[in-house]
PDB file of N, CA and C in Angstrom:
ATOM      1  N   UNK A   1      24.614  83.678 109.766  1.00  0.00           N
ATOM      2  CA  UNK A   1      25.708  82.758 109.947  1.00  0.00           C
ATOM      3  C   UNK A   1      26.321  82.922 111.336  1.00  0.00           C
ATOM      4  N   UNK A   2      26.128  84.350 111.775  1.00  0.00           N
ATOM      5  CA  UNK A   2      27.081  84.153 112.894  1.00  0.00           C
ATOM      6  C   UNK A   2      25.944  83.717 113.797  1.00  0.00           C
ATOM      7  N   UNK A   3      24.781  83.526 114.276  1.00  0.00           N
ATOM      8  CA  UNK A   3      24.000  83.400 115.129  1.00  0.00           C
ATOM      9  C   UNK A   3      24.160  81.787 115.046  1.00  0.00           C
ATOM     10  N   UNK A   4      24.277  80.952 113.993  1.00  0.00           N
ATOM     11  CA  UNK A   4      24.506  79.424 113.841  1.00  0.00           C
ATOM     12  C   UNK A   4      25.755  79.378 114.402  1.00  0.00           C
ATOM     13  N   UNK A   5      26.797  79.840 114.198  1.00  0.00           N
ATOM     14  CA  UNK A   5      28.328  79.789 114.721  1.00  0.00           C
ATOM     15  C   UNK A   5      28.250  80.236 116.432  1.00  0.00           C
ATOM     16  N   UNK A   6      27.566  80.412 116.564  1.00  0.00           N
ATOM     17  CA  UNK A   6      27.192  80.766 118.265  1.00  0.00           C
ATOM     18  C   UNK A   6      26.501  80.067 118.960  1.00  0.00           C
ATOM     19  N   UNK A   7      25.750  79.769 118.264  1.00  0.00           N
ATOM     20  CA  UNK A   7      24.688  78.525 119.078  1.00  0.00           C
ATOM     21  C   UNK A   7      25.847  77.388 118.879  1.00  0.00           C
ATOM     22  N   UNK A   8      25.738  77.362 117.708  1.00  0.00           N
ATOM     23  CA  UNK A   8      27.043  75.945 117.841  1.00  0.00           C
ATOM     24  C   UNK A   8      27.504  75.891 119.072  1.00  0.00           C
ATOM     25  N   UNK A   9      28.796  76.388 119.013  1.00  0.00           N
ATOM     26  CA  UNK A   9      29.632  77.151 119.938  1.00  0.00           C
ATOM     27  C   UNK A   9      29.326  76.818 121.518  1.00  0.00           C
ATOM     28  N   UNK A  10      28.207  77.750 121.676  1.00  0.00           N
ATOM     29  CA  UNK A  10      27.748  77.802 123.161  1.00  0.00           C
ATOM     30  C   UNK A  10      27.220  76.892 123.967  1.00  0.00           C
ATOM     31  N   UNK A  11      26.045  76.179 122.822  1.00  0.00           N
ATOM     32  CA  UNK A  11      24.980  75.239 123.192  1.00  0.00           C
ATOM     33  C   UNK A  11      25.264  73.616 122.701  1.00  0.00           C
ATOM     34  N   UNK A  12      26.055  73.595 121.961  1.00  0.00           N
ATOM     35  CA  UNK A  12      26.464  72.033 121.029  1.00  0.00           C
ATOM     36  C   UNK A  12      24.922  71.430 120.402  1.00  0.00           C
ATOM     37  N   UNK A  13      23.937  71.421 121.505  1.00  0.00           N
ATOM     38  CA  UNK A  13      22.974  70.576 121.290  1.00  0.00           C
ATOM     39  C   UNK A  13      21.617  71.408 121.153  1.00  0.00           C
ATOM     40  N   UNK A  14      21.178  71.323 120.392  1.00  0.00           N
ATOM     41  CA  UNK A  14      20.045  72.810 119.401  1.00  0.00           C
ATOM     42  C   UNK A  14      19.150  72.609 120.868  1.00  0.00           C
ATOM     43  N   UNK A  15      18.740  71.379 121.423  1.00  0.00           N
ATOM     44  CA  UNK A  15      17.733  71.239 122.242  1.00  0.00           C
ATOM     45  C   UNK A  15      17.888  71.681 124.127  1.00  0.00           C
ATOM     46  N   UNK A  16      19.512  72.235 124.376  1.00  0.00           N
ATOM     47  CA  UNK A  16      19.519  72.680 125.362  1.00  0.00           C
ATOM     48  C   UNK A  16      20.204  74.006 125.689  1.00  0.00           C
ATOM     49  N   UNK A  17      20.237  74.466 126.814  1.00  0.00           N
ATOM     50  CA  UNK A  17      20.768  75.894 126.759  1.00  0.00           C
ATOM     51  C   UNK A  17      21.971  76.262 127.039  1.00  0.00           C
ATOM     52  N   UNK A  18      22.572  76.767 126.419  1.00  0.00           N
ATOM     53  CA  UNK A  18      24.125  77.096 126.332  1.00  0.00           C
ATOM     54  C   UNK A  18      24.076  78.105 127.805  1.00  0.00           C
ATOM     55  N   UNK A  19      26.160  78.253 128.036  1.00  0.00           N
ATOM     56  CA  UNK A  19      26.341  79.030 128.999  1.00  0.00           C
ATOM     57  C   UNK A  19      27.444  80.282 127.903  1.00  0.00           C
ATOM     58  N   UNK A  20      26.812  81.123 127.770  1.00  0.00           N
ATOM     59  CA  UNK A  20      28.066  81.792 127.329  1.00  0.00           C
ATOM     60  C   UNK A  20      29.296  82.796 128.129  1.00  0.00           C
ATOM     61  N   UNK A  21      30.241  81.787 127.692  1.00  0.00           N
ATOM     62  CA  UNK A  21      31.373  82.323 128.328  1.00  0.00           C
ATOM     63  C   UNK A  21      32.100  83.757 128.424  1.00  0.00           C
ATOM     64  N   UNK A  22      31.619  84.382 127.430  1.00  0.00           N
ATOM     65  CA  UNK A  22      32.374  85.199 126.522  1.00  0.00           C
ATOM     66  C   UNK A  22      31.673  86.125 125.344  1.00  0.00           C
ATOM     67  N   UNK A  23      31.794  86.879 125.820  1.00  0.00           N
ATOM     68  CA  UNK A  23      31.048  88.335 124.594  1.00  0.00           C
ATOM     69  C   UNK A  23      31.394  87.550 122.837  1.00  0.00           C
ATOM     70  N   UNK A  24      30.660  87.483 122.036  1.00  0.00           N
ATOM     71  CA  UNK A  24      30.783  87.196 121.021  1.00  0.00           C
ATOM     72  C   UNK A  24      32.417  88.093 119.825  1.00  0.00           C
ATOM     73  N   UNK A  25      31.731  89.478 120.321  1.00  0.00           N
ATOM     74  CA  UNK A  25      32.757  90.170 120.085  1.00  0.00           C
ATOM     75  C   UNK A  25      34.404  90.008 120.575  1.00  0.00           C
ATOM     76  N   UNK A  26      33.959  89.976 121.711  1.00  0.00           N
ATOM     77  CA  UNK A  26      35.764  88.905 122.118  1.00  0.00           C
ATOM     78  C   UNK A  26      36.011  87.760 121.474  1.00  0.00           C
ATOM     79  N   UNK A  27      35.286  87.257 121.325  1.00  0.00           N
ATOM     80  CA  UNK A  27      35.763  85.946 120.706  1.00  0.00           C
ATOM     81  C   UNK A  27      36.204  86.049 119.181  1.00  0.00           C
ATOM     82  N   UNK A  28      35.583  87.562 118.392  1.00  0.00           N
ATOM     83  CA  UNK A  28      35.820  87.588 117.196  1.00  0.00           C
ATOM     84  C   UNK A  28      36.950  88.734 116.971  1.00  0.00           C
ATOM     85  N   UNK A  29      38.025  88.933 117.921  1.00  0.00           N
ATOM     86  CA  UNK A  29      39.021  88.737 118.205  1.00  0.00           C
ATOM     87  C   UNK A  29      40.322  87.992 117.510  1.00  0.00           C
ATOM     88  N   UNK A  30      41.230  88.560 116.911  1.00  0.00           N
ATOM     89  CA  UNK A  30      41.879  88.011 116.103  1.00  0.00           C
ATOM     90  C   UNK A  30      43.083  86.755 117.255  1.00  0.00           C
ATOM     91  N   UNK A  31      43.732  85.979 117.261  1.00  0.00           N
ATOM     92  CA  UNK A  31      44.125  85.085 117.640  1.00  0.00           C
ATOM     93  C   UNK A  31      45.721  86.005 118.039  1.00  0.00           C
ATOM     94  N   UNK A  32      45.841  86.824 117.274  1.00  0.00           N
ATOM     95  CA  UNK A  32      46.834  86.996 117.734  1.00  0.00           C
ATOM     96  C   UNK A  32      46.893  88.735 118.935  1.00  0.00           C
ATOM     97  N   UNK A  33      45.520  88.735 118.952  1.00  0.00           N
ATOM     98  CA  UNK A  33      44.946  90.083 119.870  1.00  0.00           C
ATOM     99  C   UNK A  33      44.831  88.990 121.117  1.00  0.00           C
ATOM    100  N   UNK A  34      44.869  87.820 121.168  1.00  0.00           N
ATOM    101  CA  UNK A  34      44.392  86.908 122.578  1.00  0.00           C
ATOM    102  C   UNK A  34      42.577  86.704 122.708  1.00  0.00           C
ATOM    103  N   UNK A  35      42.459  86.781 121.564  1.00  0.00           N
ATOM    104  CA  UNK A  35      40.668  86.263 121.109  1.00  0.00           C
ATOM    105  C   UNK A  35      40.900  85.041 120.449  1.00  0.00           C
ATOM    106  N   UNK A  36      39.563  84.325 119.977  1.00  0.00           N
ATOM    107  CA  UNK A  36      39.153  83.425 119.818  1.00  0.00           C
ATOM    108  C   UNK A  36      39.147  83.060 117.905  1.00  0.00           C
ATOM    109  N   UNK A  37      39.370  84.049 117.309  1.00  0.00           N
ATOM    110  CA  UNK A  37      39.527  84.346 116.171  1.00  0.00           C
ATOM    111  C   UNK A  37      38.668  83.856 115.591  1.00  0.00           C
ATOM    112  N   UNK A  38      37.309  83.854 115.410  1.00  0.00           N
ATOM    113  CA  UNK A  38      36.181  83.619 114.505  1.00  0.00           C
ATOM    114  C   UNK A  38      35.948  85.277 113.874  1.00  0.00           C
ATOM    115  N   UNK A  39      35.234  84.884 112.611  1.00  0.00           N
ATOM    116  CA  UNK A  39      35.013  86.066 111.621  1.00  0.00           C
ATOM    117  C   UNK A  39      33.799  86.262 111.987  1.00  0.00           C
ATOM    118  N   UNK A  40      33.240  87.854 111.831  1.00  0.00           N
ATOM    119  CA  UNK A  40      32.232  88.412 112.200  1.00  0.00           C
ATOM    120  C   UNK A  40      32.039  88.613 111.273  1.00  0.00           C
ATOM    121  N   UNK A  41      30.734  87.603 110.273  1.00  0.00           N
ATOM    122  CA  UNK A  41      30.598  87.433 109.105  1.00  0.00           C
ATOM    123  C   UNK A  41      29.771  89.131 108.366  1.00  0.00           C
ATOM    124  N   UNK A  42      29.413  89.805 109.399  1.00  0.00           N
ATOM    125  CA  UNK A  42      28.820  91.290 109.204  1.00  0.00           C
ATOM    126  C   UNK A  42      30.183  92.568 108.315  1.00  0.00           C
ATOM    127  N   UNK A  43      30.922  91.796 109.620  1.00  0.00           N
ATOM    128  CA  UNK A  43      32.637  92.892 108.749  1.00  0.00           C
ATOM    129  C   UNK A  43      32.526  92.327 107.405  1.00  0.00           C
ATOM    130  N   UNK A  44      33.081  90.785 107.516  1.00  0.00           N
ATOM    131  CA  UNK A  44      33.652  90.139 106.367  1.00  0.00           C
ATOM    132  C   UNK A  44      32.591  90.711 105.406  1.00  0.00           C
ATOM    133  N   UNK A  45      31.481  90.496 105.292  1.00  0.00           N
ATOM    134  CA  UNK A  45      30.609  91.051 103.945  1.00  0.00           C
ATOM    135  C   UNK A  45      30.887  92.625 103.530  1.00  0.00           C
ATOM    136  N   UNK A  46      30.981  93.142 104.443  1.00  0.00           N
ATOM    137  CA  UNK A  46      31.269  94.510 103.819  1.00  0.00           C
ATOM    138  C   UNK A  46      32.582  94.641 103.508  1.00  0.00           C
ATOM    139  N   UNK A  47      33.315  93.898 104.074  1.00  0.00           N
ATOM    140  CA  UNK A  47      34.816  94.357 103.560  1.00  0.00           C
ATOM    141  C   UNK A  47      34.775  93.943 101.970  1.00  0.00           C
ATOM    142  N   UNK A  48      33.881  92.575 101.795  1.00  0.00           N
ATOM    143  CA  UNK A  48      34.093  92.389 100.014  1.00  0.00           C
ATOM    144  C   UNK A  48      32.975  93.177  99.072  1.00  0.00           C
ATOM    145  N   UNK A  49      32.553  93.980 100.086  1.00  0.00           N
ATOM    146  CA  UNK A  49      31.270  94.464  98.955  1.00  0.00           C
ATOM    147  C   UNK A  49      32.254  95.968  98.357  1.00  0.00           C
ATOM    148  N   UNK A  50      32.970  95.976  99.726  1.00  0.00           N
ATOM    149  CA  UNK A  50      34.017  97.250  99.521  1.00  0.00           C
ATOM    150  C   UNK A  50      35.093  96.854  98.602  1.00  0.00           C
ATOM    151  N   UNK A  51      35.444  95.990  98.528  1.00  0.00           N
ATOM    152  CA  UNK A  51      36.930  95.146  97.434  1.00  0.00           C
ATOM    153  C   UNK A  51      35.928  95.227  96.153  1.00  0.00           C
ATOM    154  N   UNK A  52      34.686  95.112  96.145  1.00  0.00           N
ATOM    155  CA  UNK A  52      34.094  95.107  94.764  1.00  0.00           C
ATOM    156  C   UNK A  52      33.836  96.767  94.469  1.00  0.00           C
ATOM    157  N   UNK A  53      33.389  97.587  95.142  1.00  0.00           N
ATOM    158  CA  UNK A  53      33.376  99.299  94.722  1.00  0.00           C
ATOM    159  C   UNK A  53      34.850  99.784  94.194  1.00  0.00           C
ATOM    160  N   UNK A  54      35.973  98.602  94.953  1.00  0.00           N
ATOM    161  CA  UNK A  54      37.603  99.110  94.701  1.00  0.00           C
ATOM    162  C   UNK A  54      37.867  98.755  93.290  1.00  0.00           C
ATOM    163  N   UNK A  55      37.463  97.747  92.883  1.00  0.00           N
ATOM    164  CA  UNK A  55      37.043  97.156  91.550  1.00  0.00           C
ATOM    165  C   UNK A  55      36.581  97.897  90.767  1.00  0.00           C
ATOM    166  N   UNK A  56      35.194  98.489  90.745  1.00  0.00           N
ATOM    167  CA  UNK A  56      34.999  99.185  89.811  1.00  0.00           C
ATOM    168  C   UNK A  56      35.546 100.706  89.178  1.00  0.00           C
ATOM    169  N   UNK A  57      36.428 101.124  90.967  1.00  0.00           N
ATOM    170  CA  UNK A  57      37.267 101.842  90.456  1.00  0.00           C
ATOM    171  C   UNK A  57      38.614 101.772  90.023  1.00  0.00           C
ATOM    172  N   UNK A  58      39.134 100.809  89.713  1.00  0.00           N
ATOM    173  CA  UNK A  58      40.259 100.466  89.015  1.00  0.00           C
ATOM    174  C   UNK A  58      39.832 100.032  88.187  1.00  0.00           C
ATOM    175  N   UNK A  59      39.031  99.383  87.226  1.00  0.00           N
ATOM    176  CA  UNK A  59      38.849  98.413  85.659  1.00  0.00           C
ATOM    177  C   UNK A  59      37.777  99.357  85.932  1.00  0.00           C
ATOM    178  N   UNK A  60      37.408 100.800  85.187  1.00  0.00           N
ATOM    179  CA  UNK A  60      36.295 101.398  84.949  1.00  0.00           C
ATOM    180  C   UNK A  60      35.713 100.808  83.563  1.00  0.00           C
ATOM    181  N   UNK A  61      36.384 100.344  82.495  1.00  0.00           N
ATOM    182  CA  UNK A  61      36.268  99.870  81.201  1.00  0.00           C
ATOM    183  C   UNK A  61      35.897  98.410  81.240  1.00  0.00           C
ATOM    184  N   UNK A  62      35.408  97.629  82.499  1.00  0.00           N
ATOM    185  CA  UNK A  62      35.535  96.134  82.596  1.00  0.00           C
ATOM    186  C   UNK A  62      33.976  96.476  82.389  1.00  0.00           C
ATOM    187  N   UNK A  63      33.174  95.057  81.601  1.00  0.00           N
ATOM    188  CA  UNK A  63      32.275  94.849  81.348  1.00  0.00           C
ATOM    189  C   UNK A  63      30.668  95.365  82.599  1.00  0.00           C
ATOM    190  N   UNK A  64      31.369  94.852  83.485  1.00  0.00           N
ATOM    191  CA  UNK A  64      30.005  94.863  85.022  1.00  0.00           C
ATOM    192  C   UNK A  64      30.463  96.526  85.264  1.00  0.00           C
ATOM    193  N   UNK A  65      31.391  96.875  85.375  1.00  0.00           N
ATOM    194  CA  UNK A  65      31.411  98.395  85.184  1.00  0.00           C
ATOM    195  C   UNK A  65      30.755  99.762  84.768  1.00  0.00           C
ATOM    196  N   UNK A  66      31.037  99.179  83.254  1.00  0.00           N
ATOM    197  CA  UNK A  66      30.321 100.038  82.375  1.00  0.00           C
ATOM    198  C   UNK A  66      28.841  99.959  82.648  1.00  0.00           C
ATOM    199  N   UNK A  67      28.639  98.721  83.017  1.00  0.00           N
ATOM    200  CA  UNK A  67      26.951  98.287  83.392  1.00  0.00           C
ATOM    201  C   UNK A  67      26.111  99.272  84.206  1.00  0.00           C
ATOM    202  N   UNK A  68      27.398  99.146  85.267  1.00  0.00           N
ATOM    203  CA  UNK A  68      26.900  99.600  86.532  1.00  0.00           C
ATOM    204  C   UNK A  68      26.439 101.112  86.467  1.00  0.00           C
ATOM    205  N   UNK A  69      27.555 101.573  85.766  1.00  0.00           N
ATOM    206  CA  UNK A  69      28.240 103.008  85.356  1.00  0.00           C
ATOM    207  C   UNK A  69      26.469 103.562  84.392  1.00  0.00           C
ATOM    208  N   UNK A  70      26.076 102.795  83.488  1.00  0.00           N
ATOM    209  CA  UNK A  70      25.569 103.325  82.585  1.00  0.00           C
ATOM    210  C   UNK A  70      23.854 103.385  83.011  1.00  0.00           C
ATOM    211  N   UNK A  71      23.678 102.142  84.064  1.00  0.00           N
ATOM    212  CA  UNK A  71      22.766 102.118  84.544  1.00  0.00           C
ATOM    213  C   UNK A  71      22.159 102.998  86.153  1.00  0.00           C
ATOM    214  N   UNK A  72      23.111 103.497  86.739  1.00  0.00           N
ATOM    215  CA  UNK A  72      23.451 103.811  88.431  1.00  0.00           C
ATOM    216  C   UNK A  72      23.607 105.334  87.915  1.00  0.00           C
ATOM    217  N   UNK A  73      24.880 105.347  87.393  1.00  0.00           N
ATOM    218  CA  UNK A  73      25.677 106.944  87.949  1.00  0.00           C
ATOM    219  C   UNK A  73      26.311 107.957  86.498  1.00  0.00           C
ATOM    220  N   UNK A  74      25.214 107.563  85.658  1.00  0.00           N
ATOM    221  CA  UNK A  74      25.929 107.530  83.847  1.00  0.00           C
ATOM    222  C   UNK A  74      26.589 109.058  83.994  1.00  0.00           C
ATOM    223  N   UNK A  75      26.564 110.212  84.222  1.00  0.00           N
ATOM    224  CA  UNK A  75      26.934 111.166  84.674  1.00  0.00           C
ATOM    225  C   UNK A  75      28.325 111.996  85.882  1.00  0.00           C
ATOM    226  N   UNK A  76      28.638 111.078  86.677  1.00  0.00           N
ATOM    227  CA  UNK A  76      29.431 111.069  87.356  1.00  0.00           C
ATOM    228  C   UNK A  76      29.971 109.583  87.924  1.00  0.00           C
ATOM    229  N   UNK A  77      31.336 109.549  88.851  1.00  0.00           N
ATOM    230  CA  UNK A  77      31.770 108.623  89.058  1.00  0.00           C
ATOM    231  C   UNK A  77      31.235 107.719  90.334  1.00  0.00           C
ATOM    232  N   UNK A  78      31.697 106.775  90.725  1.00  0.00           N
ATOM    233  CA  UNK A  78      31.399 106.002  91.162  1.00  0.00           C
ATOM    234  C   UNK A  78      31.454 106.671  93.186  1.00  0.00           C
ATOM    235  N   UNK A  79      32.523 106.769  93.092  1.00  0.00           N
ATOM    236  CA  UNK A  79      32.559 108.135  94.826  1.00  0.00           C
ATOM    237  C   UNK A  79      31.455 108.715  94.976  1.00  0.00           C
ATOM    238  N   UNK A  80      31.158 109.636  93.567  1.00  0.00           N
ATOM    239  CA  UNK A  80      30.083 110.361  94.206  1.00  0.00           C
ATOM    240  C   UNK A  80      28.192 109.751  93.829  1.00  0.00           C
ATOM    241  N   UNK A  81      28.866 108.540  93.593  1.00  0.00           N
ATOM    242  CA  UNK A  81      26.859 108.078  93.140  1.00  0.00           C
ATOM    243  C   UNK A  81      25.973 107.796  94.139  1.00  0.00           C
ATOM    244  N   UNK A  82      24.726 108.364  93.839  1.00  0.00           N
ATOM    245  CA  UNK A  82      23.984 108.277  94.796  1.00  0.00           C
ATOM    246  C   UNK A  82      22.764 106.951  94.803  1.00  0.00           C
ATOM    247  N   UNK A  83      22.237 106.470  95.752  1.00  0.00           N
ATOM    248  CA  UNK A  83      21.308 105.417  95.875  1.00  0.00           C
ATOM    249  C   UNK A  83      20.281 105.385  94.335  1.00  0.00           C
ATOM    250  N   UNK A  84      19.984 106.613  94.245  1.00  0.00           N
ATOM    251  CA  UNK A  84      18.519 106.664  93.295  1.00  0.00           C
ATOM    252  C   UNK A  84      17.200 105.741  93.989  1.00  0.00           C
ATOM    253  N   UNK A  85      16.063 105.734  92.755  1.00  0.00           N
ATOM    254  CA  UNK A  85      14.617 105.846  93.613  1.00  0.00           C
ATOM    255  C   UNK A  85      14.570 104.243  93.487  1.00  0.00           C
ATOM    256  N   UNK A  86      15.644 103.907  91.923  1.00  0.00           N
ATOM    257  CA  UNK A  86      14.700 102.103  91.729  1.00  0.00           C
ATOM    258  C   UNK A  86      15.859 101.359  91.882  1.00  0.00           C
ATOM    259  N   UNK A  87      16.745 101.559  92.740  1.00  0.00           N
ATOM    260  CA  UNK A  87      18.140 101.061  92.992  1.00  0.00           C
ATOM    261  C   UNK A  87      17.858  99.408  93.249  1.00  0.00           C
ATOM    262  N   UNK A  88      18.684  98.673  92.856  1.00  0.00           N
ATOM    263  CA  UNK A  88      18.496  96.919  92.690  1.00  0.00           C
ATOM    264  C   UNK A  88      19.515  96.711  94.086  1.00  0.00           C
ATOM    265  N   UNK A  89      19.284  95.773  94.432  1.00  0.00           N
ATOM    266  CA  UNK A  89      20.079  94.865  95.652  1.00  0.00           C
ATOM    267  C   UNK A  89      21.660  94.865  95.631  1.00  0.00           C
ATOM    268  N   UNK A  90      21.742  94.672  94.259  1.00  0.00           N
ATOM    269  CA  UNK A  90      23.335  94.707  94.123  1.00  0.00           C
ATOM    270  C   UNK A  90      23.529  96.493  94.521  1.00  0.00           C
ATOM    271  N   UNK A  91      23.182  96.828  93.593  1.00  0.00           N
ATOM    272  CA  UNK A  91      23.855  98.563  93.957  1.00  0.00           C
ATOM    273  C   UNK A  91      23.611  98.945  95.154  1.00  0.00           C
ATOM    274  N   UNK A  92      22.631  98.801  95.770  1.00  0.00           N
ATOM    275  CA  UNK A  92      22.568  99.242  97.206  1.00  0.00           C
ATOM    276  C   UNK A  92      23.604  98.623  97.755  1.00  0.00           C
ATOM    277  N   UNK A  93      23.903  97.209  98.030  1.00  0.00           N
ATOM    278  CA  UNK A  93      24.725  96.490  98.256  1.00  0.00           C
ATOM    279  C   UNK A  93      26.572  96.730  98.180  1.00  0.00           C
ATOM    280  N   UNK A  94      26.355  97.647  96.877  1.00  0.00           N
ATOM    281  CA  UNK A  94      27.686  97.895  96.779  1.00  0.00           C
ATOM    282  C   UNK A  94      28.048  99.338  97.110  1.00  0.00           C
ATOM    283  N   UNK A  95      27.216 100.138  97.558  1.00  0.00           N
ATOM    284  CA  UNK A  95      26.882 101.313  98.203  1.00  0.00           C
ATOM    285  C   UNK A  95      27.075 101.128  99.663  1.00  0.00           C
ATOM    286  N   UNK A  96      26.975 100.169  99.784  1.00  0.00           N
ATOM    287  CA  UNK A  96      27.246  99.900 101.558  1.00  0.00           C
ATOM    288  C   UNK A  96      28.494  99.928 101.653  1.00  0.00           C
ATOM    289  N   UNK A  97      29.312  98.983 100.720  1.00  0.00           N
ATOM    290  CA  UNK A  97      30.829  98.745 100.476  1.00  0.00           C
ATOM    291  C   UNK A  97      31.562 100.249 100.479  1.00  0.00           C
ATOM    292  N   UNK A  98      30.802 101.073  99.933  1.00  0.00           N
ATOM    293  CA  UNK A  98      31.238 102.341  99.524  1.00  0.00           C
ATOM    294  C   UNK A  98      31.324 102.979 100.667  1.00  0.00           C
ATOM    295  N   UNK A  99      31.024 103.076 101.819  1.00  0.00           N
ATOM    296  CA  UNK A  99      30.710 103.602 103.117  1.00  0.00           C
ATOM    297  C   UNK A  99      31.769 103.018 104.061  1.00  0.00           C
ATOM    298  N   UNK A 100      32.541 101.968 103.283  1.00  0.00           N
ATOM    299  CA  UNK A 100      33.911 101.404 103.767  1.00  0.00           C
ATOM    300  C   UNK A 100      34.852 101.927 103.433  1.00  0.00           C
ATOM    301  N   UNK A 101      34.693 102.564 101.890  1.00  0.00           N
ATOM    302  CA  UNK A 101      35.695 102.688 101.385  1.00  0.00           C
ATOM    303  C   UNK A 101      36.126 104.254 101.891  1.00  0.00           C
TER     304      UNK A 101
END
């Protein structure tokens, strides 16, 4: 997403070559830092993969929980679980989040 939000941006027209003005990273810059305030859709994903690990540690008794819990880390909590060998997309996924938290 952010590579489409840049070309946009830079080039308008897919068929010619942009000038870039400006480090991407400046530009993703909050508006009120004196940037350009676009989201660096790389943060934004981990920040919610991390709001979802915060999740499972507050509603430990919520349905996707127990799931997670019984299938991932049935033995210990969610802080200390580790990847394992046949780990699915989501758990890795929310293991990344965890590295936020």
């Amino acid at each position: 997403m952010d590579a489409f939000i840049r070309n946009y941006w830079w080039k308008g027209d897919p068929g010619e070559r942009g000038i870039h003005w400006e480090k991407w990273t400046a530009m993703c810059i909050s508006k009120h830092e004196g940037g350009m305030g676009f989201r660096n859709f790389s943060h934004f994903n981990q920040a919610l993969l991390a709001r979802q690990g915060w999740r499972l540690i507050n509603s430990p008794y919520s349905f996707w929980a127990r799931m997670f819990k019984g299938l991932y880390y049935p033995h210990s909590d969610f802080l200390q679980a580790a990847r394992g060998a046949r780990a699915s997309w989501s758990w890795s996924s929310l293991l990344k989040g965890l590295e936020l938290l």
